[in-house]
PDB file of N, CA and C in Angstrom:
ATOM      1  N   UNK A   1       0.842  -1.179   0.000  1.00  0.00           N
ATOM      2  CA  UNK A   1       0.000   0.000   0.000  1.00  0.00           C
ATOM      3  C   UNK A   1       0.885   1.240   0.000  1.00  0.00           C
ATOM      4  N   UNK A   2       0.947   2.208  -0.661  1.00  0.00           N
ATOM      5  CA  UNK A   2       1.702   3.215  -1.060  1.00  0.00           C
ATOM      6  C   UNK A   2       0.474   4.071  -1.063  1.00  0.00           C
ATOM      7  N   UNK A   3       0.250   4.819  -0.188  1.00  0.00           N
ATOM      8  CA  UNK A   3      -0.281   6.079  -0.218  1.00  0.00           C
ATOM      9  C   UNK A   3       0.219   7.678  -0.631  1.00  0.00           C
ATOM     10  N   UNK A   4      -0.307   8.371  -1.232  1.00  0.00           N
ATOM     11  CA  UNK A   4       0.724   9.905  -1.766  1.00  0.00           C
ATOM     12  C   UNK A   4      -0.218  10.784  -0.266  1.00  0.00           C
ATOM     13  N   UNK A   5       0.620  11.472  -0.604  1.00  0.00           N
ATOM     14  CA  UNK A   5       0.133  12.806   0.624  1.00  0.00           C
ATOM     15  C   UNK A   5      -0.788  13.384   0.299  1.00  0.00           C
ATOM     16  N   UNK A   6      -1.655  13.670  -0.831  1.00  0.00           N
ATOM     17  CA  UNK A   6      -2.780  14.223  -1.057  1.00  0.00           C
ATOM     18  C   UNK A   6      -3.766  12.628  -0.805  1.00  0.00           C
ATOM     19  N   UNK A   7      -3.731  11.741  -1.003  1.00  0.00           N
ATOM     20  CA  UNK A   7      -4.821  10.938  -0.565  1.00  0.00           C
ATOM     21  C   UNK A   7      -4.929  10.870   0.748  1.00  0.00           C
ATOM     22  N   UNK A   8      -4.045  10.579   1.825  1.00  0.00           N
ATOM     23  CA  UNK A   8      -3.580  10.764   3.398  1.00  0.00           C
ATOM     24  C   UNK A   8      -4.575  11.769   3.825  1.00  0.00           C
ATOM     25  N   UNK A   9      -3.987  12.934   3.335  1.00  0.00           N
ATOM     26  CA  UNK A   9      -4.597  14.698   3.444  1.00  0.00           C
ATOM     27  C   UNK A   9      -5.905  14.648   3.356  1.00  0.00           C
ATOM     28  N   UNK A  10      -6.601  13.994   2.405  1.00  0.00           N
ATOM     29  CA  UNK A  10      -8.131  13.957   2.341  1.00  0.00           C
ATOM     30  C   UNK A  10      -8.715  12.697   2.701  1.00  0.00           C
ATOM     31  N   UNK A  11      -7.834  11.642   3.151  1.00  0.00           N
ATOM     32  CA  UNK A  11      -8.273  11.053   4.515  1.00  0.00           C
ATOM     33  C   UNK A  11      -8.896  11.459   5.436  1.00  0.00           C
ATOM     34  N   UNK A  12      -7.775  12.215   6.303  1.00  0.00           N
ATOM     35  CA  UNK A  12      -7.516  13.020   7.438  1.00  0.00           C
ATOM     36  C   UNK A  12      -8.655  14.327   7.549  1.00  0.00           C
ATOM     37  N   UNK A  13      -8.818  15.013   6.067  1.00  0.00           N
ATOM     38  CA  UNK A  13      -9.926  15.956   6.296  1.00  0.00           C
ATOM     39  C   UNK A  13     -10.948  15.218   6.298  1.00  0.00           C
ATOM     40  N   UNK A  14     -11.793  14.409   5.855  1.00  0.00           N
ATOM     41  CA  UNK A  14     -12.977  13.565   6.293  1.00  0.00           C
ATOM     42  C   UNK A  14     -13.191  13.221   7.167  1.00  0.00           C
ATOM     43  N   UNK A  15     -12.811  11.717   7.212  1.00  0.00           N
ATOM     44  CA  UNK A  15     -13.035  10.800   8.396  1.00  0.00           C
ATOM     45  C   UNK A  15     -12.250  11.025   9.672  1.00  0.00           C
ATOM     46  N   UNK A  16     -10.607  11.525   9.318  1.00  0.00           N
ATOM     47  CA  UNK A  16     -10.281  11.809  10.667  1.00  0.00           C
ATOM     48  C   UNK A  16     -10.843  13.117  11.244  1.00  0.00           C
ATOM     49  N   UNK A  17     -11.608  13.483  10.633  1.00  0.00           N
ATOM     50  CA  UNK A  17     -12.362  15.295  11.322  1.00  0.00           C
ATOM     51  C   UNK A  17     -13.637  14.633  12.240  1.00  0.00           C
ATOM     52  N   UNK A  18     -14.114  13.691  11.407  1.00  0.00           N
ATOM     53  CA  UNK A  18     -15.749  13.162  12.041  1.00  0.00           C
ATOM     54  C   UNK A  18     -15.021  12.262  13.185  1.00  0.00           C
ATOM     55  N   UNK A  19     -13.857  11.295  13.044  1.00  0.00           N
ATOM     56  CA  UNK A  19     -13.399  10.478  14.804  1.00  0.00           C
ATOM     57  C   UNK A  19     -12.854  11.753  15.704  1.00  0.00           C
ATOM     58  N   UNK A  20     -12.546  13.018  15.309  1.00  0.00           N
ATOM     59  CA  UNK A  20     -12.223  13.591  16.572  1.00  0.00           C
ATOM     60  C   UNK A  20     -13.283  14.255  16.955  1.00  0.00           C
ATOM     61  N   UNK A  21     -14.503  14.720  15.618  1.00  0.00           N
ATOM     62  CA  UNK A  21     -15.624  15.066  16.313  1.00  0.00           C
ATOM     63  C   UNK A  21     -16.570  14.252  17.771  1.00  0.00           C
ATOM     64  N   UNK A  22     -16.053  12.858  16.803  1.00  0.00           N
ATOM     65  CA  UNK A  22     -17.189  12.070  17.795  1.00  0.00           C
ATOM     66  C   UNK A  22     -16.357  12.001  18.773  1.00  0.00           C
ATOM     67  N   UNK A  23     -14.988  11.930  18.798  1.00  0.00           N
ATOM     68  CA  UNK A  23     -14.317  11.696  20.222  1.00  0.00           C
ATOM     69  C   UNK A  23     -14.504  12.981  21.329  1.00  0.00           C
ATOM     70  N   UNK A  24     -14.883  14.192  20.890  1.00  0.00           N
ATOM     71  CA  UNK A  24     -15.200  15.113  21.673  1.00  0.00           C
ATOM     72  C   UNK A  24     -16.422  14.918  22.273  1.00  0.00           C
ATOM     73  N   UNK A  25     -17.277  14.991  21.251  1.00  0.00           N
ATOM     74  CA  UNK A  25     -18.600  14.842  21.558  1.00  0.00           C
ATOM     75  C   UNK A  25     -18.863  13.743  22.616  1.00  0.00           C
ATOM     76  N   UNK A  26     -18.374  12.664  22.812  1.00  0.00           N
ATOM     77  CA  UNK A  26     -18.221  11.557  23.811  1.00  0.00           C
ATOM     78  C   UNK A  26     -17.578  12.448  24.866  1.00  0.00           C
ATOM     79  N   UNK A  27     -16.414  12.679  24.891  1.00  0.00           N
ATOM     80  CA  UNK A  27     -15.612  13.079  26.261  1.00  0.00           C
ATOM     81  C   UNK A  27     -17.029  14.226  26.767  1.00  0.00           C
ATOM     82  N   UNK A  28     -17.495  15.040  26.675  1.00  0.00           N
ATOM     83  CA  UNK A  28     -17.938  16.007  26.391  1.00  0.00           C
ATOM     84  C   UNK A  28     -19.117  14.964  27.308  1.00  0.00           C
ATOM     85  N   UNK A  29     -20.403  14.251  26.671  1.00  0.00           N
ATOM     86  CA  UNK A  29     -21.334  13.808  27.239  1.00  0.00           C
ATOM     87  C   UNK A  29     -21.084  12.790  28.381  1.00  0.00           C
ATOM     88  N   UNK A  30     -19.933  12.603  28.536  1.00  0.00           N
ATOM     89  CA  UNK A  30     -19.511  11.948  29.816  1.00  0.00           C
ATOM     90  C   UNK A  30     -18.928  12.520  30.951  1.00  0.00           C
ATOM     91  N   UNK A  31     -18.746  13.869  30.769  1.00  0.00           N
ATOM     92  CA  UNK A  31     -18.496  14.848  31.812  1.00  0.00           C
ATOM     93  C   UNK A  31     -19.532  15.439  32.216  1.00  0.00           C
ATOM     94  N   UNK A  32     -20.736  15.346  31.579  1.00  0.00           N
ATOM     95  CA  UNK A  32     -22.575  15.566  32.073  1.00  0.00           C
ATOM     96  C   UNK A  32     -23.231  14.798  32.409  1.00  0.00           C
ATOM     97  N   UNK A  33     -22.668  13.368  32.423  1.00  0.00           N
ATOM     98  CA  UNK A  33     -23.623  12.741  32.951  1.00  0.00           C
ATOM     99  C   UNK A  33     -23.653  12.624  34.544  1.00  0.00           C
ATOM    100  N   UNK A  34     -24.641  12.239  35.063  1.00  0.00           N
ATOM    101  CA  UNK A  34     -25.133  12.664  36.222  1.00  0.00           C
ATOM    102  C   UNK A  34     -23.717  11.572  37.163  1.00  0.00           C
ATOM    103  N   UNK A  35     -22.870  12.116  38.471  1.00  0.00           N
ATOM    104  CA  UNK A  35     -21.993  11.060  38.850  1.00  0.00           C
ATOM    105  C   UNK A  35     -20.761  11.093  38.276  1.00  0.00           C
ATOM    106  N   UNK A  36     -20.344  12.415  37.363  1.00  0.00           N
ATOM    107  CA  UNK A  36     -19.003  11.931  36.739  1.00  0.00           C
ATOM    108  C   UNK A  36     -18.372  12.980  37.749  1.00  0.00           C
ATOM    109  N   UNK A  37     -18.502  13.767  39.075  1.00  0.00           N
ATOM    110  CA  UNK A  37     -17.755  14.221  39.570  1.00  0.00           C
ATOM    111  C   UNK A  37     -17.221  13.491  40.473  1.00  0.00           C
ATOM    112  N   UNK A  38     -18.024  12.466  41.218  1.00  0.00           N
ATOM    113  CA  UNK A  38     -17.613  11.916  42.122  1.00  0.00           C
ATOM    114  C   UNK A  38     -16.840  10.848  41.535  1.00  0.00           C
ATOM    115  N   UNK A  39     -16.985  10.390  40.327  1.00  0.00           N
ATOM    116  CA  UNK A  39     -15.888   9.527  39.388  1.00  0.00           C
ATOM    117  C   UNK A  39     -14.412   9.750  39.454  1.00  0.00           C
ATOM    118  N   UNK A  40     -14.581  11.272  38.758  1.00  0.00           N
ATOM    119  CA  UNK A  40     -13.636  11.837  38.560  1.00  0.00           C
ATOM    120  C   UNK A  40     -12.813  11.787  39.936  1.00  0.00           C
ATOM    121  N   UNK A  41     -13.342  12.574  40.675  1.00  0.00           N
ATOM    122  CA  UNK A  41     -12.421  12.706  42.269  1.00  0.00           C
ATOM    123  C   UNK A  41     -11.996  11.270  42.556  1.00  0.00           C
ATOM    124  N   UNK A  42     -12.893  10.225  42.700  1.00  0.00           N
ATOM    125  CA  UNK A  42     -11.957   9.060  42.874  1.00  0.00           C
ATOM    126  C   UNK A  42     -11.248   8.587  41.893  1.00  0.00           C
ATOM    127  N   UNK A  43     -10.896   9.003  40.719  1.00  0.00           N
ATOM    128  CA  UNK A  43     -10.197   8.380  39.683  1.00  0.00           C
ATOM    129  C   UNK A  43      -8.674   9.253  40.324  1.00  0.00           C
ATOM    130  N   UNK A  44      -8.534  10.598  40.890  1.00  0.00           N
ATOM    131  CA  UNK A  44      -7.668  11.852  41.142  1.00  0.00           C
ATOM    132  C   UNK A  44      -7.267  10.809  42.558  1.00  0.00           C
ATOM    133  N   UNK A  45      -7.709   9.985  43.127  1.00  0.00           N
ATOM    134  CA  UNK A  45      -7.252   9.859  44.216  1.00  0.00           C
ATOM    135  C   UNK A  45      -6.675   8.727  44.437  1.00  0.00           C
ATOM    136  N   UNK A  46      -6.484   7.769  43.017  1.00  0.00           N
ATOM    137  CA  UNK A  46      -6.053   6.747  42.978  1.00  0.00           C
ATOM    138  C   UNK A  46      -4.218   6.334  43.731  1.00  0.00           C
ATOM    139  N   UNK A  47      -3.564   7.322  43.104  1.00  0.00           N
ATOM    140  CA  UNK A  47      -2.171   7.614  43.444  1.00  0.00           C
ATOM    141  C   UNK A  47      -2.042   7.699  44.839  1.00  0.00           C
ATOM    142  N   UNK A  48      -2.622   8.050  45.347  1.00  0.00           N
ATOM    143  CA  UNK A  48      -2.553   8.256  46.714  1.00  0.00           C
ATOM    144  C   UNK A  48      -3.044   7.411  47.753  1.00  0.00           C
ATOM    145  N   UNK A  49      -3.609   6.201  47.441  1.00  0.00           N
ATOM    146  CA  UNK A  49      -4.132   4.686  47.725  1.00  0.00           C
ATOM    147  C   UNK A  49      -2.774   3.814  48.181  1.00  0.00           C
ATOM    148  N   UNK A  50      -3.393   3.769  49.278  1.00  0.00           N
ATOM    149  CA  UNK A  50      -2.396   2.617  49.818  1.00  0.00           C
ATOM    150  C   UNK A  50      -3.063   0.943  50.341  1.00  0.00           C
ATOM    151  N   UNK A  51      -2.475   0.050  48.879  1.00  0.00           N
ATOM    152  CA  UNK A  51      -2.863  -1.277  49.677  1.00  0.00           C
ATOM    153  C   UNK A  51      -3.159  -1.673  50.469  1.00  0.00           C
TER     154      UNK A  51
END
């Protein structure tokens, strides 16, 4: 497979525009859902867990 840089390029403007859309759009509706603070804080407090 030998790809040129203009096919890559208009790869990347398509489909890789719509996976970082949807990857926002995810991060994004999972920081609203109801419970992601108290997630979050215990995910922040992991390091500091002692066996």
């Amino acid at each position: 497979m030998d790809f040129s840089y203009n096919e890559l390029r208009h790869f990347a403007d398509s489909w890789g525009l719509l996976a970082m859309l949807a990857f926002f759009l995810t991060a994004v509706i999972m920081v609203l859902l109801p419970g992601a603070r108290s997630k979050a804080q215990d995910a922040a407090q992991i390091p500091f867990r002692e066996d």
